[in-house]
Protein backbone atom coordinates (compact mmCIF):
# COMPACT_ATOMS: atom_id res chain seq x y z
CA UNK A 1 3.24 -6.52 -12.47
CA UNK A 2 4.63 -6.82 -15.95
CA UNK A 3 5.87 -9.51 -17.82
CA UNK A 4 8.73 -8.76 -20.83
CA UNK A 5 9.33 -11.23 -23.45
CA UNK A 6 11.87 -10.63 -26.14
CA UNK A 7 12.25 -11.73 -29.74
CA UNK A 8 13.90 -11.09 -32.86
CA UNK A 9 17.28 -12.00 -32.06
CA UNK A 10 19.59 -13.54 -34.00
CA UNK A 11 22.92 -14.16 -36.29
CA UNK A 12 23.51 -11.70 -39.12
CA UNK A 13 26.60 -10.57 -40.85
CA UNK A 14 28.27 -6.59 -40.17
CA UNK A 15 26.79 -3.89 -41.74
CA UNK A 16 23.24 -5.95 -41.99
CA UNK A 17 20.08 -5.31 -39.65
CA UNK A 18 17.64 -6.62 -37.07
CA UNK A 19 14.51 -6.00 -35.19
CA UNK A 20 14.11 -6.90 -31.62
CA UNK A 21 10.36 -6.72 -30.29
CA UNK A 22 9.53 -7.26 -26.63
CA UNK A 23 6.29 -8.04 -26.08
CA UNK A 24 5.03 -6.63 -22.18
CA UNK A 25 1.61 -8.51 -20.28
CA UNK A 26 -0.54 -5.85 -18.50
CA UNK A 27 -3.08 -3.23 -18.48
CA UNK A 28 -1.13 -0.20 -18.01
CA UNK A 29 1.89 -0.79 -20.22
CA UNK A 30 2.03 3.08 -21.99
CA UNK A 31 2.07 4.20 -18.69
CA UNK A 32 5.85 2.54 -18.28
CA UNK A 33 9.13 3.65 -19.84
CA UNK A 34 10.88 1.64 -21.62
CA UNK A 35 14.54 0.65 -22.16
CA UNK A 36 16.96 -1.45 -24.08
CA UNK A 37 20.13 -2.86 -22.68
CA UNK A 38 22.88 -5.65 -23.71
CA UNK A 39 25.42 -7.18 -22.07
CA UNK A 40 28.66 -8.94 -24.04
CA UNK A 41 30.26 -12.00 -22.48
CA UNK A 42 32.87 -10.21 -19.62
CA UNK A 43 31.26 -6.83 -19.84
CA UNK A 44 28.58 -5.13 -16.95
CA UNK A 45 25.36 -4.45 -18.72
CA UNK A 46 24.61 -1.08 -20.57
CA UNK A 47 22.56 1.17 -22.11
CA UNK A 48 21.16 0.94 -25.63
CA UNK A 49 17.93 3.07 -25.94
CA UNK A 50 15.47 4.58 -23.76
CA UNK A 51 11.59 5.61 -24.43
CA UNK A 52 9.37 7.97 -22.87
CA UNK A 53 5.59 6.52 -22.23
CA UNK A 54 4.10 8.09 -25.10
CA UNK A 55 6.76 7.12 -26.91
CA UNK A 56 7.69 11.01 -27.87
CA UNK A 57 10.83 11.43 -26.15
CA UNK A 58 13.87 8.72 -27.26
CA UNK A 59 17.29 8.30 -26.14
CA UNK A 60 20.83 6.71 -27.15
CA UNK A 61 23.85 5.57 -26.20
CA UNK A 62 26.22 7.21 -28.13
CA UNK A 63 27.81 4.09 -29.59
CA UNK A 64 24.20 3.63 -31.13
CA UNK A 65 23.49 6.70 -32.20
CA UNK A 66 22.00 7.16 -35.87
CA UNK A 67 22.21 3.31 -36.11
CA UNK A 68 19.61 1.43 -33.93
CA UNK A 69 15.57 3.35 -33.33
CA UNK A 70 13.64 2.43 -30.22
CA UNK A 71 9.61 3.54 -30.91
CA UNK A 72 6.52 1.53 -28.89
CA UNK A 73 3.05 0.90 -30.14
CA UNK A 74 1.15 0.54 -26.99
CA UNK A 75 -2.15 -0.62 -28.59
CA UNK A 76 0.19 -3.91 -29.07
CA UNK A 77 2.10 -3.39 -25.76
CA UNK A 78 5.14 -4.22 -27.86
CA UNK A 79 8.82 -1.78 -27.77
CA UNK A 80 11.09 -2.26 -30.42
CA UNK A 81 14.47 -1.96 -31.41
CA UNK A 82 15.56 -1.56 -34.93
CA UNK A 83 19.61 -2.24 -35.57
CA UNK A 84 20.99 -0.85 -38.52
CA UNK A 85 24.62 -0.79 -39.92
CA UNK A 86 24.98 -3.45 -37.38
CA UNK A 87 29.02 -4.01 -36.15
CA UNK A 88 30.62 -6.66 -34.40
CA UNK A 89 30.65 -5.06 -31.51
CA UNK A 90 27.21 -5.22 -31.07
CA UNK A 91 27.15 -8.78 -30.06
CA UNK A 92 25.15 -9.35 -27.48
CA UNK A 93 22.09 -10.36 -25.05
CA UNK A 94 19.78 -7.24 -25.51
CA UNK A 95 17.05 -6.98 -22.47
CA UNK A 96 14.29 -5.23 -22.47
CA UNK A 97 13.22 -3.53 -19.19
CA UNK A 98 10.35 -1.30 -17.78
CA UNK A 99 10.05 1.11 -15.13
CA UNK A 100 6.90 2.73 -13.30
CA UNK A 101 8.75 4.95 -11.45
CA UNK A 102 8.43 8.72 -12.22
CA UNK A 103 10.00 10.11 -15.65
CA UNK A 104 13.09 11.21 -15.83
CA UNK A 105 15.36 11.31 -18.55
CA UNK A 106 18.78 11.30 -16.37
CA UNK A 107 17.94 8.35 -14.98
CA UNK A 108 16.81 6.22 -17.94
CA UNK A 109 20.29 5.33 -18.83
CA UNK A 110 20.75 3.35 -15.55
CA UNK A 111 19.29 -0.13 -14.99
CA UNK A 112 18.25 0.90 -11.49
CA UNK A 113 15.43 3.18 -12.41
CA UNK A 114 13.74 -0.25 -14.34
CA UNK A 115 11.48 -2.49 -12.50
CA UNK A 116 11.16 -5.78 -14.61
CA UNK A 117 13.53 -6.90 -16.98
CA UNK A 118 12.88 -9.76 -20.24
CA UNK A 119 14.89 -12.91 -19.99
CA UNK A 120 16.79 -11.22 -22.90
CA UNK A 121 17.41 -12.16 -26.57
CA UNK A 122 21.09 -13.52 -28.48
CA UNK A 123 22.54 -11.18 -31.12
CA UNK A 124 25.76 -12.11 -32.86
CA UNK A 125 26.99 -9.98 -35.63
CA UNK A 126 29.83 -11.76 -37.54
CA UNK A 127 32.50 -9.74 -39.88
């Protein structure tokens, strides 16, 4: 069982950044990938950024791309998300989530291969 709590969130103006942290309860936390989604008011949930267990293999959603870097340091069971050149359209509730299921890097970029989820964290970007 793992336990996800997000922080970092918060108000900031377009083109400025942030840093989310989620902070995961357990033993075996770098055996887990890890993900970022969000979800804006009236939208289904998406994608932001996946991370292998080792923390070696990263992925994007396009729309993020070259703006926002996921890494881990599992010595402080923490994942993070840096946002950069943040854009309106970036408002959101960003969860973190974790899976134990078997690697794969298709399936990363769907919220049914993660396990337990974070109660999520507010960002607002205003223009």
């Amino acid at each position: 069982q793992v336990q996800l709590v997000e922080s970092g969130g918060g108000l900031v103006q377009a083109g400025g950044s942030l840093r989310l942290s989620c902070a995961a309860s357990g033993r075996t936390f770098s055996s887990y990938a890890m993900g970022w989604f969000r979800q804006a008011p009236g939208k289904e949930r998406e994608f932001v950024a996946g991370i292998s267990w080792s923390g070696g293999r990263t992925y994007y959603a396009d729309s993020v791309k070259g703006r926002f870097t996921i890494s881990r340091d599992n010595a402080k069971n923490t994942v993070y998300l840096q946002m950069n050149s943040l854009k309106p359209e970036d408002t959101a509730v960003y969860y973190c989530a974790a899976s134990d299921k078997s690697f794969s890097p298709p399936k990363l970029y769907s919220s049914s291969y993660y396990d337990y989820w974070g109660q999520g964290t507010q960002v607002t970007v205003s223009s």
